[in-house]
C-alpha atoms as a PDB file:
ATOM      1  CA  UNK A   1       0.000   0.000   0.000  1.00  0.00           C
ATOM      2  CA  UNK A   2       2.799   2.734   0.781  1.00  0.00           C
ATOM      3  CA  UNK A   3       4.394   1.577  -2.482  1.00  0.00           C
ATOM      4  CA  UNK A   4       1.547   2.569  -4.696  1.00  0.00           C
ATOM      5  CA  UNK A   5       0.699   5.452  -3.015  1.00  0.00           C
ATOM      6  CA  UNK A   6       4.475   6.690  -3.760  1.00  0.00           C
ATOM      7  CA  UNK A   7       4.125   5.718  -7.325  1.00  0.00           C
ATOM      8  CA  UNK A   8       0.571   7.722  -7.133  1.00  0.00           C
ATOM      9  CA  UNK A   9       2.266  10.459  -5.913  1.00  0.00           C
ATOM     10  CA  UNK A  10       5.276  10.877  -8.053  1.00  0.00           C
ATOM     11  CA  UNK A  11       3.267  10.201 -11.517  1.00  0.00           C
ATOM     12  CA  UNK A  12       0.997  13.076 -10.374  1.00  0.00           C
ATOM     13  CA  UNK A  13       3.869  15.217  -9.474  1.00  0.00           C
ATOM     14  CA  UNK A  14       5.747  14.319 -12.424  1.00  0.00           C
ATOM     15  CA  UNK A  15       2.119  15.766 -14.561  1.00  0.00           C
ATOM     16  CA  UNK A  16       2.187  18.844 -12.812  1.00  0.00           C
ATOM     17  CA  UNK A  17       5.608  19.683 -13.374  1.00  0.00           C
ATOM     18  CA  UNK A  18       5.003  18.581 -17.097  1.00  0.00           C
ATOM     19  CA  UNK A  19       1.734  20.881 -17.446  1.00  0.00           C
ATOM     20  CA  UNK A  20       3.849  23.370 -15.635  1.00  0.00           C
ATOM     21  CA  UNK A  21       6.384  23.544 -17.728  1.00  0.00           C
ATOM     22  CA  UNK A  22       4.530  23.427 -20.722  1.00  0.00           C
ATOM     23  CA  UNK A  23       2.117  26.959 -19.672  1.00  0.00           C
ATOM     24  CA  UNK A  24       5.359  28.315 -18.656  1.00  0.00           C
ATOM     25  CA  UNK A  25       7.023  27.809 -22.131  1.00  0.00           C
ATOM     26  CA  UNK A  26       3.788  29.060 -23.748  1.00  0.00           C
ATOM     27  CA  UNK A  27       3.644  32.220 -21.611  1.00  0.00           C
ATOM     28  CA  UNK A  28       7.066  32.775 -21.893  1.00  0.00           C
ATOM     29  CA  UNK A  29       8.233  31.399 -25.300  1.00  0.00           C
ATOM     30  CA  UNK A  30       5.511  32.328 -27.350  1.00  0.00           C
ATOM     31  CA  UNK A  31       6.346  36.171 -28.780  1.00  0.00           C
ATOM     32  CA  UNK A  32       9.712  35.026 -29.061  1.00  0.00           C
ATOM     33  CA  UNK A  33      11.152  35.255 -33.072  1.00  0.00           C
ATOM     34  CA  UNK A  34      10.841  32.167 -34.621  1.00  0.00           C
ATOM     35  CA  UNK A  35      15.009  33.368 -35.517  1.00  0.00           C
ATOM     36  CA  UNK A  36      17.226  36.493 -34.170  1.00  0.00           C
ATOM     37  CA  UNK A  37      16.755  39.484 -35.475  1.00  0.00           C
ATOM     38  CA  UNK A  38      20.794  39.754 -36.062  1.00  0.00           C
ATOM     39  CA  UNK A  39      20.442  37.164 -38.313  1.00  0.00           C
ATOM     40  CA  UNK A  40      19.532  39.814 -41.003  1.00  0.00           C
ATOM     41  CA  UNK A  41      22.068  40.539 -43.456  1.00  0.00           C
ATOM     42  CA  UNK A  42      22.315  43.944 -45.021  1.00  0.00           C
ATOM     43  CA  UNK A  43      22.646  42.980 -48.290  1.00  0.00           C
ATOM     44  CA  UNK A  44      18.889  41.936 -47.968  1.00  0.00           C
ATOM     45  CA  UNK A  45      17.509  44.647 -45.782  1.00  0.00           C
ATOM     46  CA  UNK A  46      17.503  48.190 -47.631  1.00  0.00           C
ATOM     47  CA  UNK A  47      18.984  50.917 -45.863  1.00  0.00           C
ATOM     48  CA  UNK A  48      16.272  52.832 -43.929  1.00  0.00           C
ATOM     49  CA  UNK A  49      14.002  49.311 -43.769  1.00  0.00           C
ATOM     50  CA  UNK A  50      13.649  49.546 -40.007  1.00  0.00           C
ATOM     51  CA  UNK A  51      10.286  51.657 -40.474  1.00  0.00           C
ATOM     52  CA  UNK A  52       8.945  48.381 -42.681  1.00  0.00           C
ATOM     53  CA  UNK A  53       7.040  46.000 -39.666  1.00  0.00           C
ATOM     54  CA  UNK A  54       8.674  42.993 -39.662  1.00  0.00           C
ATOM     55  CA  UNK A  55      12.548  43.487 -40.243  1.00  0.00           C
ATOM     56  CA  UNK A  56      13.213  42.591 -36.791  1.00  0.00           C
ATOM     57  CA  UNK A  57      12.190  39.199 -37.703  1.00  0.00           C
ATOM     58  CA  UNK A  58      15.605  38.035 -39.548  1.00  0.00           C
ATOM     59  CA  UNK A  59      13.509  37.685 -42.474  1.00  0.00           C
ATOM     60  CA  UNK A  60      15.122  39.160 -45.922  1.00  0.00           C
ATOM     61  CA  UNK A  61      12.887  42.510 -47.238  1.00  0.00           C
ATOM     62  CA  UNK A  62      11.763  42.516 -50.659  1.00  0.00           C
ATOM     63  CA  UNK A  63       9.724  45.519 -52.169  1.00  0.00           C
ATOM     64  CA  UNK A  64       5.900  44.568 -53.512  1.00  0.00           C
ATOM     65  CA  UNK A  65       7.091  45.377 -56.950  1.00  0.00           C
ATOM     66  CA  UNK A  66       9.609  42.563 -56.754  1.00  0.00           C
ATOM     67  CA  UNK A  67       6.941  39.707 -56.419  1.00  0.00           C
ATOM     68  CA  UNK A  68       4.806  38.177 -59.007  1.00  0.00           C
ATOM     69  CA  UNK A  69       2.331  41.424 -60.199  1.00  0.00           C
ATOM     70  CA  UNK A  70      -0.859  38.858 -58.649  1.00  0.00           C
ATOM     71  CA  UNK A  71       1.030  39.870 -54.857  1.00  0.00           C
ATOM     72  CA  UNK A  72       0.387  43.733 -56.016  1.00  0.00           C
ATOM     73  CA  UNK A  73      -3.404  42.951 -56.673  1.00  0.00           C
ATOM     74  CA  UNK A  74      -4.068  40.546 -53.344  1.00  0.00           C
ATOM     75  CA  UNK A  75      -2.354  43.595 -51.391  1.00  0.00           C
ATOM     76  CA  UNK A  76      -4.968  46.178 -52.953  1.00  0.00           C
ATOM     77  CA  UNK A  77      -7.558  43.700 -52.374  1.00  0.00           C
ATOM     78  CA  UNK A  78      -6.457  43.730 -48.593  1.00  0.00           C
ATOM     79  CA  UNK A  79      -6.516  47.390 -48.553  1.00  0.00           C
ATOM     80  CA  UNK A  80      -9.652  47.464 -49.379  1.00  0.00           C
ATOM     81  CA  UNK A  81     -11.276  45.402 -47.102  1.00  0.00           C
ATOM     82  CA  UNK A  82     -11.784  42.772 -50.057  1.00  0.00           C
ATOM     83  CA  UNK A  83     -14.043  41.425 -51.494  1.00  0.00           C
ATOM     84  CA  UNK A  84     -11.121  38.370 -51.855  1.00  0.00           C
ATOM     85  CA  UNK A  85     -11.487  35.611 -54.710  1.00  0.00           C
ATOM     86  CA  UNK A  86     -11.335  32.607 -51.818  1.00  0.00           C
ATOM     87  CA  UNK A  87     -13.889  34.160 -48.992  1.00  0.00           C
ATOM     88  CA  UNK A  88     -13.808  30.551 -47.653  1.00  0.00           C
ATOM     89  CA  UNK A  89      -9.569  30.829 -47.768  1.00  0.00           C
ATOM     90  CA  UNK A  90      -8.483  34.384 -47.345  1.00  0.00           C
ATOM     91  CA  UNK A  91      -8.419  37.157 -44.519  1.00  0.00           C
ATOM     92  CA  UNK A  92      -8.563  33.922 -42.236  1.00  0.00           C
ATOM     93  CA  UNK A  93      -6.446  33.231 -39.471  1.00  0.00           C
ATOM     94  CA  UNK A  94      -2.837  31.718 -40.175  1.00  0.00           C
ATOM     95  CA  UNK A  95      -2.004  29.425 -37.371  1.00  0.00           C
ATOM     96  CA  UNK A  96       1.935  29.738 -37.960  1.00  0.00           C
ATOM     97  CA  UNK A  97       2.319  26.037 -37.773  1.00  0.00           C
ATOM     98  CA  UNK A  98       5.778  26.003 -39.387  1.00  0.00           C
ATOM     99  CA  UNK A  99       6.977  28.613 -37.103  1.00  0.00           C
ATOM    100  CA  UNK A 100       8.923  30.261 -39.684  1.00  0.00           C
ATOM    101  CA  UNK A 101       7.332  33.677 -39.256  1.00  0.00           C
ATOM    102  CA  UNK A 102       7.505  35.327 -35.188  1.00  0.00           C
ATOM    103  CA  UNK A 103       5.705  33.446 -32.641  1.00  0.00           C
ATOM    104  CA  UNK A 104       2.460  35.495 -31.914  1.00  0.00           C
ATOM    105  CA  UNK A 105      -0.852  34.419 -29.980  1.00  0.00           C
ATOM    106  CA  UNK A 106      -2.985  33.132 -32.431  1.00  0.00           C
ATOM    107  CA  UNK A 107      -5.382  34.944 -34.747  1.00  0.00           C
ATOM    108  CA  UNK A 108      -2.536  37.339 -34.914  1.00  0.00           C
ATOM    109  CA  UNK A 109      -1.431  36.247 -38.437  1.00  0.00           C
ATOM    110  CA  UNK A 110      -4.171  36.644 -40.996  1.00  0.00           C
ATOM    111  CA  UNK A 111      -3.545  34.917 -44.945  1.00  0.00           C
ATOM    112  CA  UNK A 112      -4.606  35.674 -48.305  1.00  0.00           C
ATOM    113  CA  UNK A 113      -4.373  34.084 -51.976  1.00  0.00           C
ATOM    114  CA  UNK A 114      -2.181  35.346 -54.073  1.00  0.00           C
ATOM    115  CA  UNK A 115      -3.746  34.298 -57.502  1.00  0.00           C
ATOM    116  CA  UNK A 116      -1.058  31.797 -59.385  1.00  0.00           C
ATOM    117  CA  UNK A 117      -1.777  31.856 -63.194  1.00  0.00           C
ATOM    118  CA  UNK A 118      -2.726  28.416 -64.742  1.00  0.00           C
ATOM    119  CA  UNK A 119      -3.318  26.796 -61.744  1.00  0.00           C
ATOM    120  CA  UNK A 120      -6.310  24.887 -61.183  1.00  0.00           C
ATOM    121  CA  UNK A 121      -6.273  25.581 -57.379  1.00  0.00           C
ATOM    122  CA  UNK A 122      -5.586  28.269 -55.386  1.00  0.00           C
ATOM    123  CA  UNK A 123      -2.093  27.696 -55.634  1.00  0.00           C
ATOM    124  CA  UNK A 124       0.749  28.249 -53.285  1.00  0.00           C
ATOM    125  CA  UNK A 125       1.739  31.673 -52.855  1.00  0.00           C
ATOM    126  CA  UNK A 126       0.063  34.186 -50.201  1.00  0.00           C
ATOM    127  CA  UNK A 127       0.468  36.946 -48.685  1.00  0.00           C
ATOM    128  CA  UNK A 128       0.531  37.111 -44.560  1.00  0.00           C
ATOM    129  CA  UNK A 129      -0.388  40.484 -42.182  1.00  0.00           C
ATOM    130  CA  UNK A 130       0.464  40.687 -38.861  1.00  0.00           C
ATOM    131  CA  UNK A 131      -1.427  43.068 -36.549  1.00  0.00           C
ATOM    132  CA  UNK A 132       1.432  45.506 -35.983  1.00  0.00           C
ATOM    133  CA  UNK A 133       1.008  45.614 -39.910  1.00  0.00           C
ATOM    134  CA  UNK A 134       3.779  43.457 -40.723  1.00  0.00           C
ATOM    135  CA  UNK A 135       3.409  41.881 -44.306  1.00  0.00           C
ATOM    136  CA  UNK A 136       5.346  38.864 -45.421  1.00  0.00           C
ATOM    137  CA  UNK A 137       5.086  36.741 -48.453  1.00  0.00           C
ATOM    138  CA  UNK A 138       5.940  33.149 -49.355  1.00  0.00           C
ATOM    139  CA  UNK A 139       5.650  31.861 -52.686  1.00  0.00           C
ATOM    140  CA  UNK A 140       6.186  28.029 -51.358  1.00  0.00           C
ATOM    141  CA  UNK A 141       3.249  27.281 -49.283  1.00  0.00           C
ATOM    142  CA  UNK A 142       4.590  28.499 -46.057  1.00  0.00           C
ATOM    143  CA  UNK A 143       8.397  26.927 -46.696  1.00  0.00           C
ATOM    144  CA  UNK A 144      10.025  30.171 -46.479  1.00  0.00           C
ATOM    145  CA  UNK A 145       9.332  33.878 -46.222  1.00  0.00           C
ATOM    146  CA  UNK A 146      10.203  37.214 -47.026  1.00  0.00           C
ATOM    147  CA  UNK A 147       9.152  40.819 -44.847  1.00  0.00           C
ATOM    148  CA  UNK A 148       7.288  42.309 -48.082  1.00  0.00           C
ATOM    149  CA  UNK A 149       7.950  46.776 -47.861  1.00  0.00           C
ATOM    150  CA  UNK A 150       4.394  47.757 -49.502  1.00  0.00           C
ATOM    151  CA  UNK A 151       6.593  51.270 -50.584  1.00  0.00           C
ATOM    152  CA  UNK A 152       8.608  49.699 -52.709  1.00  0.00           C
END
């Protein structure tokens, strides 16, 4: 009897300390950057980009003009307000699942199609806002990213 009531006790402490330490990490863990900002290199950050949201995410900087013309059109579209050709698909919530962009609670991330020409789906390129009105873009379904500067 004082045998199992040890085991009892230690599998119950050892599920505390494992919930524990798993709200901790959350709480703690979970704005962190998904990589250091100083990983940025300034051949891919323009001089002046620190006003762009985003930069301090590592993440290279490309201007909207430097992505497929579609990007240009999905970004008006968000201006707007939409309407968006995917209502089911687009302004919904991007769950970050690859952790490639900054860990943020969710619903902070929001996606949208960008069209791809001759594809019979949606395709695999979208565009990503944040809500400190950081934009990104990934033309790989979410494989890699770049901080998108609307100005350029």
């Amino acid at each position: 009897m004082f045998n199992r009531r040890r085991i009892t006790a230690a599998l119950i402490g050892l599920l505390v300390l494992v919930l524990g330490g798993w709200l901790v990490k959350d709480a703690v863990g979970g704005d962190s950057p998904a990589s250091p900002a100083s990983s940025s290199s300034p051949s891919t950050s323009p001089k002046g980009s620190a006003a762009v949201p985003g930069t301090d995410s590592g993440l290279p900087v490309k201007g909207l003009s430097t992505l497929p013309s579609q990007a240009g059109d999905t970004w008006k579209l968000i201006e707007k307000g939409g309407p968006y050709p995917y209502p089911r698909n687009d302004d919904v919530v991007f769950e970050n699942r690859e952790k490639r962009l900054p860990g943020k609670k969710s619903g902070y991330y929001h996606e949208y199609t960008v069209k791809t020409p001759g594809s019979a789906d949606r395709g695999a390129r979208r565009l990503i806002t944040g809500q400190a009105h950081e934009l990104y873009y990934t033309g790989d379904h979410y494989g890699s990213f770049v901080v998108v500067d609307p100005a350029r």
